[in-house]
Protein backbone atom coordinates (compact mmCIF):
# COMPACT_ATOMS: atom_id res chain seq x y z
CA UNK A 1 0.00 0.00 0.00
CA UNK A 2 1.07 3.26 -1.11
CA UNK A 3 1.94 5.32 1.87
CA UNK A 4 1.05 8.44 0.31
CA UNK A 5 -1.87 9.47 -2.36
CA UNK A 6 0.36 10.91 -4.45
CA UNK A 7 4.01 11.31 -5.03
CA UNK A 8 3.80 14.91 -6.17
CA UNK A 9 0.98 17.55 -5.19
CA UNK A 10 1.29 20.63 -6.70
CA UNK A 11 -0.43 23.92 -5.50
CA UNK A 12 -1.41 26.58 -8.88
CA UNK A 13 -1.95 25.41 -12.25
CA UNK A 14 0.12 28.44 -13.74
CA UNK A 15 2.72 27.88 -16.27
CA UNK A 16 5.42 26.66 -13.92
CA UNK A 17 2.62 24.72 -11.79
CA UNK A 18 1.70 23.09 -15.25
CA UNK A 19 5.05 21.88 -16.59
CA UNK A 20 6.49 20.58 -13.10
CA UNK A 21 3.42 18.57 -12.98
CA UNK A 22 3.25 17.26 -16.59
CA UNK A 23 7.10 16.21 -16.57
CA UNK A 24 7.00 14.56 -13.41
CA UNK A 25 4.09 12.70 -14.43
CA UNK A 26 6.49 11.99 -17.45
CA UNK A 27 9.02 10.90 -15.30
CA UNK A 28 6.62 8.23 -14.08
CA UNK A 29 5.13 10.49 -10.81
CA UNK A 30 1.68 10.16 -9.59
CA UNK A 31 1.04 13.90 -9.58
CA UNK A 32 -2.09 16.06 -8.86
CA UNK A 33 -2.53 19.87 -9.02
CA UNK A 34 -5.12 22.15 -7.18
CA UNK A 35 -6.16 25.44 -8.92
CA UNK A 36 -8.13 27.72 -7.31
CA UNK A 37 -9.03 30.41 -10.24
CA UNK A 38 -7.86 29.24 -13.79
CA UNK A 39 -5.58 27.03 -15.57
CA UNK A 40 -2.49 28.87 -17.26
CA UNK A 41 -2.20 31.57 -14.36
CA UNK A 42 -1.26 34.92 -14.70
CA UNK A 43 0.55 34.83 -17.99
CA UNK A 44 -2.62 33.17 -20.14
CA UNK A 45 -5.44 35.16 -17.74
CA UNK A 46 -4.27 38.30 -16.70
CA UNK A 47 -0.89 39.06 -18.50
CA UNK A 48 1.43 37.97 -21.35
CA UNK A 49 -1.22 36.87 -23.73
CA UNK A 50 -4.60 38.92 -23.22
CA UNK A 51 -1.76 42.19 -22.76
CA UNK A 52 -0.43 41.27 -25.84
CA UNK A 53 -3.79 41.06 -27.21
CA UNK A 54 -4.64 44.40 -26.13
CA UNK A 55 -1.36 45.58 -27.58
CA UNK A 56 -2.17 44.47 -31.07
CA UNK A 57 -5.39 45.91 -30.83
CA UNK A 58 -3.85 49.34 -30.30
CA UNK A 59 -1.72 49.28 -33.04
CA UNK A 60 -4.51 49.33 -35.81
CA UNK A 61 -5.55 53.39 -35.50
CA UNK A 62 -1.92 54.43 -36.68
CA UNK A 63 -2.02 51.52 -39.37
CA UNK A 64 -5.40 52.52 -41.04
CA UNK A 65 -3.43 56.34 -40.88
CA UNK A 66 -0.41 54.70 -42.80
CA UNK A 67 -2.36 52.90 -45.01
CA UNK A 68 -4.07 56.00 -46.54
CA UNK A 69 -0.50 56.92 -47.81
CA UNK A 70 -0.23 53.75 -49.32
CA UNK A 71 -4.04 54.17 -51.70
CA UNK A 72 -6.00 52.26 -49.11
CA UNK A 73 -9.21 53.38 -48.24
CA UNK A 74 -9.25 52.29 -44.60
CA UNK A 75 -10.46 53.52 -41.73
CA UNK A 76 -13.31 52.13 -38.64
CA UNK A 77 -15.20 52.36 -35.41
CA UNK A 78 -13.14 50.71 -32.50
CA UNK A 79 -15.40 48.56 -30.48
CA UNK A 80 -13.71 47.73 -26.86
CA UNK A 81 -16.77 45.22 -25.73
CA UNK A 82 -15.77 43.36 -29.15
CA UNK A 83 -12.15 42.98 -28.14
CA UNK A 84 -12.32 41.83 -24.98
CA UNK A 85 -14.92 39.24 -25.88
CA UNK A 86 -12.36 38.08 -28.30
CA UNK A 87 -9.87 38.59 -25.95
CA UNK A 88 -11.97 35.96 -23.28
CA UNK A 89 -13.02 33.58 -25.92
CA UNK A 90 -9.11 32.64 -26.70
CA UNK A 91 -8.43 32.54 -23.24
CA UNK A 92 -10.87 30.33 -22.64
CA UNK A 93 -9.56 27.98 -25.52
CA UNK A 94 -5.80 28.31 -24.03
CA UNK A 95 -7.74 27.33 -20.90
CA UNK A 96 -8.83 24.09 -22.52
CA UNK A 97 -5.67 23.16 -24.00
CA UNK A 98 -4.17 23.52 -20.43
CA UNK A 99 -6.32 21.48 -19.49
CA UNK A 100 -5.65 18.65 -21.59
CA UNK A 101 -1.67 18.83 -21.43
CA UNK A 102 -2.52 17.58 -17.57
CA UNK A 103 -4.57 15.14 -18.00
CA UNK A 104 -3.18 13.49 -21.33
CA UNK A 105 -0.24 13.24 -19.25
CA UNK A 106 -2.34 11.45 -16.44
CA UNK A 107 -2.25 14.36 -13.83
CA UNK A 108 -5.07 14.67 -11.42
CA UNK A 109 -7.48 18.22 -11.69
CA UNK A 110 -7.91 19.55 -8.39
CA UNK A 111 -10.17 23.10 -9.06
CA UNK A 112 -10.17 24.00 -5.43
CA UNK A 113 -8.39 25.61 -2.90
CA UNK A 114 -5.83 24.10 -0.80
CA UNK A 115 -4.21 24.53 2.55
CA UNK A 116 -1.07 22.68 3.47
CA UNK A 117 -1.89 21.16 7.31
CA UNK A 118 1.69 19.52 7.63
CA UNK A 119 4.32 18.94 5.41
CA UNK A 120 3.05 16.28 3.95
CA UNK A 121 -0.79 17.18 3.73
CA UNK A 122 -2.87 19.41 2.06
CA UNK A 123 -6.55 20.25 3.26
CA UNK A 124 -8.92 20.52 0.05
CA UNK A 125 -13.17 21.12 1.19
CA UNK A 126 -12.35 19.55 4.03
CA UNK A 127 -11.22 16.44 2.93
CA UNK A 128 -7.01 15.52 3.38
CA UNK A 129 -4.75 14.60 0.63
CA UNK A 130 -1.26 13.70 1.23
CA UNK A 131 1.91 13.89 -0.89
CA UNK A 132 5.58 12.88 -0.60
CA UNK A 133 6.64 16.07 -2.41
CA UNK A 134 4.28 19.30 -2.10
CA UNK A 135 5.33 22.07 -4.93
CA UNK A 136 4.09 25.81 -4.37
CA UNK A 137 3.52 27.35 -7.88
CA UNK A 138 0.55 29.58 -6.92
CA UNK A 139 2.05 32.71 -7.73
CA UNK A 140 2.01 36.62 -7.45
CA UNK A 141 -0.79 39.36 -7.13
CA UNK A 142 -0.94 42.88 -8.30
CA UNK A 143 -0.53 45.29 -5.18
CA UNK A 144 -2.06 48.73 -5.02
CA UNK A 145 -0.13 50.95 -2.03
CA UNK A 146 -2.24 52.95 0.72
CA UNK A 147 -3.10 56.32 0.89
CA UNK A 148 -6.18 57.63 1.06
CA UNK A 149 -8.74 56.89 -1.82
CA UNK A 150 -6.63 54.07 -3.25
CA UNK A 151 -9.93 51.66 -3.32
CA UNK A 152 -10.71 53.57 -6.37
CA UNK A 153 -7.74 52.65 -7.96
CA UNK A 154 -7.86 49.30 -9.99
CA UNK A 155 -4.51 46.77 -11.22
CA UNK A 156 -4.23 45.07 -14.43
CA UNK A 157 -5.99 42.36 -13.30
CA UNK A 158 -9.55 44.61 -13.85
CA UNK A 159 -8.14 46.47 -16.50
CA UNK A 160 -8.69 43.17 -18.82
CA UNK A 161 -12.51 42.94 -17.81
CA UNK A 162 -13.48 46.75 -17.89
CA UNK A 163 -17.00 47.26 -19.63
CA UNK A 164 -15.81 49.85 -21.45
CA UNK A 165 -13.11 51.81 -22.78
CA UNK A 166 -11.96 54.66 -20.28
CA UNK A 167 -11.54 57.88 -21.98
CA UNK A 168 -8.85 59.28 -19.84
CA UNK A 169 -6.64 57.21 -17.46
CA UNK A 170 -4.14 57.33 -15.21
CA UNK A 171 -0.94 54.33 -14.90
CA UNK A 172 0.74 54.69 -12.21
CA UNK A 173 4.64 52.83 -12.82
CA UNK A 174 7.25 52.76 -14.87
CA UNK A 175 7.52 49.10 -15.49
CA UNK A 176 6.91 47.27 -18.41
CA UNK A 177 3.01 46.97 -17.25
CA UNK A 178 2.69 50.71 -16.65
CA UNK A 179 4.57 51.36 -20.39
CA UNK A 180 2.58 48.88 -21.97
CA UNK A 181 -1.31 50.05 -20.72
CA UNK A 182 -0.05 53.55 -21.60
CA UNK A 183 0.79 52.42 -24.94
CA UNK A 184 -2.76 50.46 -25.23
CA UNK A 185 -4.82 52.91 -24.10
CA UNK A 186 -3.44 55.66 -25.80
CA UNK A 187 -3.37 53.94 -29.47
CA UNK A 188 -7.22 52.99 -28.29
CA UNK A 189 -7.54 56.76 -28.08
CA UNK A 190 -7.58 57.50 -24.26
CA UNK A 191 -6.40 60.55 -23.51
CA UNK A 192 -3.59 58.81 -21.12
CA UNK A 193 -1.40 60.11 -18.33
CA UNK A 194 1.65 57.96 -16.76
CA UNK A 195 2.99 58.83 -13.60
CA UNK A 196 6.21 57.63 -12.42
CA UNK A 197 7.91 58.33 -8.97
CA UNK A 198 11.79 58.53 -10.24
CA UNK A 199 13.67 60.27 -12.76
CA UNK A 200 13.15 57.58 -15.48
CA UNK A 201 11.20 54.48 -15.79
CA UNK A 202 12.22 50.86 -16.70
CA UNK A 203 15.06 50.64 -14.42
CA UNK A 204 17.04 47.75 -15.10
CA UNK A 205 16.88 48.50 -19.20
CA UNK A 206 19.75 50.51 -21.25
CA UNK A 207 19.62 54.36 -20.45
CA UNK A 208 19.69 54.52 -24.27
CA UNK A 209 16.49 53.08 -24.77
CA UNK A 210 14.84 54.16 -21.32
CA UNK A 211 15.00 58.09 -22.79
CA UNK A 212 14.22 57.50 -26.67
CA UNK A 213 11.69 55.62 -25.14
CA UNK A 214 10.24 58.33 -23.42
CA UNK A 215 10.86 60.54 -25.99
CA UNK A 216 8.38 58.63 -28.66
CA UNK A 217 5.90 58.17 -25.96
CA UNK A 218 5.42 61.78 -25.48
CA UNK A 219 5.79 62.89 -29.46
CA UNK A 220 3.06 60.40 -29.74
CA UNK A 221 0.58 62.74 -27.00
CA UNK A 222 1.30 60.50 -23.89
CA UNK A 223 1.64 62.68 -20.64
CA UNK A 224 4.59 61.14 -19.20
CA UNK A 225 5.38 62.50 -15.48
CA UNK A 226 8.25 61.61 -13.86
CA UNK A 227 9.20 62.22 -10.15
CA UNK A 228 5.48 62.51 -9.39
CA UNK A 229 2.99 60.29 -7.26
CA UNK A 230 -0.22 59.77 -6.37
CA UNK A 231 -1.01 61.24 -2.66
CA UNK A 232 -5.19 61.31 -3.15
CA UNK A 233 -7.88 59.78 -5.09
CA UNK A 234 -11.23 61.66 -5.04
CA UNK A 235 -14.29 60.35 -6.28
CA UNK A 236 -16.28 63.05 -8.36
CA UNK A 237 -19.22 63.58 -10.76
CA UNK A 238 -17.48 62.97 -13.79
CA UNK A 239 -15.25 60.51 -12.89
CA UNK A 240 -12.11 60.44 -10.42
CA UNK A 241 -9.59 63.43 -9.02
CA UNK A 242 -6.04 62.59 -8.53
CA UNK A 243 -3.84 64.69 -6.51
CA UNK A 244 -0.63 64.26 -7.60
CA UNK A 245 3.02 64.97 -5.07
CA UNK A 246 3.46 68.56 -6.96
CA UNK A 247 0.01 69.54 -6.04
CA UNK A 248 -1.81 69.19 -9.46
CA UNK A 249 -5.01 67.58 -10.27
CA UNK A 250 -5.67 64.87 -12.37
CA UNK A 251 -9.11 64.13 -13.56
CA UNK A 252 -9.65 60.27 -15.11
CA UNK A 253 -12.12 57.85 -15.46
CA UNK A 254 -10.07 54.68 -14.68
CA UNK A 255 -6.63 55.13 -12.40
CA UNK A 256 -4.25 51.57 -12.58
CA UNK A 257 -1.37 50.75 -10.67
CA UNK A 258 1.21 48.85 -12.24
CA UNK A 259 3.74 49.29 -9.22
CA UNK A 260 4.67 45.69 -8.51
CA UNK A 261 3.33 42.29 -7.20
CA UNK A 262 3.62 40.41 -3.88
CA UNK A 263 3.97 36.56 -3.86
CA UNK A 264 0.12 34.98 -3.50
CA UNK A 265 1.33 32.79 -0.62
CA UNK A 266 -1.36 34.12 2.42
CA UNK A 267 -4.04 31.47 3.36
CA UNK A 268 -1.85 28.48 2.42
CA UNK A 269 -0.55 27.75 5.96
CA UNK A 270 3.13 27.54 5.01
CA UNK A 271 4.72 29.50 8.37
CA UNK A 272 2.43 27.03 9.99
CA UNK A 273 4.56 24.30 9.08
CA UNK A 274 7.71 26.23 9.07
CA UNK A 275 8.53 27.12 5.44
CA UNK A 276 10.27 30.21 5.47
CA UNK A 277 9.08 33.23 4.23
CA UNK A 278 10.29 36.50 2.76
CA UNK A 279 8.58 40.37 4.04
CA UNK A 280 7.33 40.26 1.10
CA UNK A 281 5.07 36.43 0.94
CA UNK A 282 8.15 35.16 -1.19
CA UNK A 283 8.85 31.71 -0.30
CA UNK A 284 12.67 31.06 0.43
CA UNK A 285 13.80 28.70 -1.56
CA UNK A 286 17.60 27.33 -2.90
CA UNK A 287 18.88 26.85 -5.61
CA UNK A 288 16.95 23.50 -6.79
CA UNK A 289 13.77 25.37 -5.95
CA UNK A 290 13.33 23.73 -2.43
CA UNK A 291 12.02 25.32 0.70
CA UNK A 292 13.53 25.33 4.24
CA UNK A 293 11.25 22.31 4.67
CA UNK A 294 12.71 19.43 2.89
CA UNK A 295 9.91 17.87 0.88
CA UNK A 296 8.34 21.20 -0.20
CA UNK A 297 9.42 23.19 -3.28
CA UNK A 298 8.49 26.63 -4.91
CA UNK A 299 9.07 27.84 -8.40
CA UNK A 300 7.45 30.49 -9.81
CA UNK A 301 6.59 34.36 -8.97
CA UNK A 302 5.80 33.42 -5.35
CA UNK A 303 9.46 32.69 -4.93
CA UNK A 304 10.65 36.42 -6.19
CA UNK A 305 13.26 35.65 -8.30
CA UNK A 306 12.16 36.45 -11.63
CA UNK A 307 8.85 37.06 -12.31
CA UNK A 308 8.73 35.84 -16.29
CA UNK A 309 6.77 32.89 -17.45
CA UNK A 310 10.07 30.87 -19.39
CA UNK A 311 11.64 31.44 -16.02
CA UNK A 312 9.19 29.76 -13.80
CA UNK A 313 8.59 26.74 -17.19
CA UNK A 314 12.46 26.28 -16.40
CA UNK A 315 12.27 25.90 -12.34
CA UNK A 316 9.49 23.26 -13.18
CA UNK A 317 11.49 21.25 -15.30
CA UNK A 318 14.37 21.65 -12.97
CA UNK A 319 11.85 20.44 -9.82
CA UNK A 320 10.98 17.19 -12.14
CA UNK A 321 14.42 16.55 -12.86
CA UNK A 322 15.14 17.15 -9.49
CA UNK A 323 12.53 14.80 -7.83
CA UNK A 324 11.80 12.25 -10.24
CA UNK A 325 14.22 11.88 -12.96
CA UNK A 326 17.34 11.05 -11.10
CA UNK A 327 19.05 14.51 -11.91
CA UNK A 328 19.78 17.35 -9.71
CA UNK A 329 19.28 20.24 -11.71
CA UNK A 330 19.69 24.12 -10.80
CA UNK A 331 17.67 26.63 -13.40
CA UNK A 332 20.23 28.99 -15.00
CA UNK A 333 19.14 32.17 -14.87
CA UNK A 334 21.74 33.85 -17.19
CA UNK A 335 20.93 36.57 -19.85
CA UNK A 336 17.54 35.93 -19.39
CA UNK A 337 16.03 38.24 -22.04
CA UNK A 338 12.97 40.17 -21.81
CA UNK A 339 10.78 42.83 -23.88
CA UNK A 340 8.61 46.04 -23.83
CA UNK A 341 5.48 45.54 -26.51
CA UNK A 342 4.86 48.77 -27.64
């Protein structure tokens, strides 16, 4: 008799979730997952692929412009509710084929939440399930600061479901999120405002491209701010104020935060059982991926290391090789490239 139910028990069905669980199943692993919300995560629900969508999308006004130049006759009415039915209909197809890659490959469909009781159980509706390996992949969340009137503000999470096109917003960050809404919602024709608290966003990118960057976004009518904040948010008749740190006013219909993420780890009961725990939620984990407890791992955005989907595909493969393939493997995470859709 098997002295556990299964030999892998993954928590979040996001990319890295997904591919531990399908290669250890590979690897010959009885493996379940539990998902909460939706299969794919962040990157086919709420980021990469629906932004990217939305991107796209914004790029067609200046293209029926060009076109004119070229003897086309081209021109239209942008309907948002359109897109973002579009938008939900192919992630609900990505959705699917998530779906299947686990359970072609024999993995177990857990859509509920789950609490880890010990280190070897989880608690799902009650009912226990126990594991020789547990793997945390559930995860980060969008964060909103506090100051007064920032329930009014909304993340990119809402910003994919909003009933209708905003015609003036406010991003707040210079990330790539914050550059890329600005970019959508301006070539969706927003009349859009980014704020910024520094000298000059996308730190981490060459200075180079950080200022032409900026540059082209405001030759193009964006009102970039930098060295400015958000101290107030005022609800109005016509919409929302903003007080900004130089003492202006901001009027918008929809105000987003893109100013970072925090690791979706509360309500899972991991500094119960000891697993420690960054300020931030991150779990701390070495470099194979494995908590301070021995049989539990973490890959993903809730360990803070780098929050990109190929990153957290490679810790899962590295946790399957680990665990079940007979090959200790580290995830490299050297010149790891990344991008700014504009």
């Amino acid at each position: 008799m098997a002295r556990y139910d299964y030999d892998l028990f993954t928590i979040g069905a996001g990319s890295g979730g997904v591919r531990a669980s399908r290669m250890s199943a590979a690897f010959g692993a009885k493996v379940a997952v539990a998902e909460e919300r939706y299969l794919g995560g962040t990157c086919v629900n709420v980021g990469c692929i629906p932004k990217k969508l939305l991107v796209y999308a914004s790029h067609y006004g200046d293209d029926f412009q060009d076109a004119a130049g070229y003897g086309w006759t081209a021109g239209g009415r942008f309907d948002w509710a359109t897109l973002i039915a579009n938008k939900n209909a192919e992630i609900q197809r990505l959705n699917g084929i998530y779906r299947k890659l686990l359970t072609d490959a024999g993995v177990t469909i857990i859509e509920a939440h789950a609490e880890i009781i010990d280190r070897h159980t989880v608690l799902i509706d009650g009912k226990k399930i126990t594991a020789q390996y547990l793997l945390v992949a559930v995860g980060s969340w969008p964060m909103v600061p506090r100051f007064p009137g920032s329930e009014h503000a909304i993340t990119s999470n809402e910003a994919f479901y909003l009933r209708a096109l905003p015609k003036r917003v406010i991003i707040v960050g210079g990330g790539y999120t914050g550059v890329e809404f600005s970019g959508i919602f301006h070539g969706l024709g927003a009349r859009t405002t980014q704020l910024y608290w520094n000298e000059l966003f996308l730190r981490g990118f060459d200075i180079d491209i950080r200022r032409s960057l900026a540059e082209e976004m405001r030759k193009r009518g964006i009102d970039l701010r930098f060295k400015a904040d958000i101290v107030r948010i005022e609800k109005s008749d016509t919409g929302l104020r903003a007080t900004v740190t130089d003492g202006s006013i901001i009027e918008a219909d929809q105000i987003l935060y893109a100013t970072g993420r925090l690791s979706n780890t509360p309500k899972l009961g991991l500094e119960n059982i000891g697993v420690g725990l960054k300020e931030n939620g991150a779990v701390i984990v070495d470099a194979y991926s494995q908590s301070t407890v021995e049989n539990i791992y973490a890959i993903g955005d809730c360990t803070d290391r780098m929050m990109l989907t190929p990153v957290a595909i490679a810790e899962g493969m590295a946790v399957a090789h680990t665990l079940f393939n007979n090959n200790p493997t580290k995830p490299n995470y050297l010149n790891v490239p990344t991008a700014i859709f504009k």
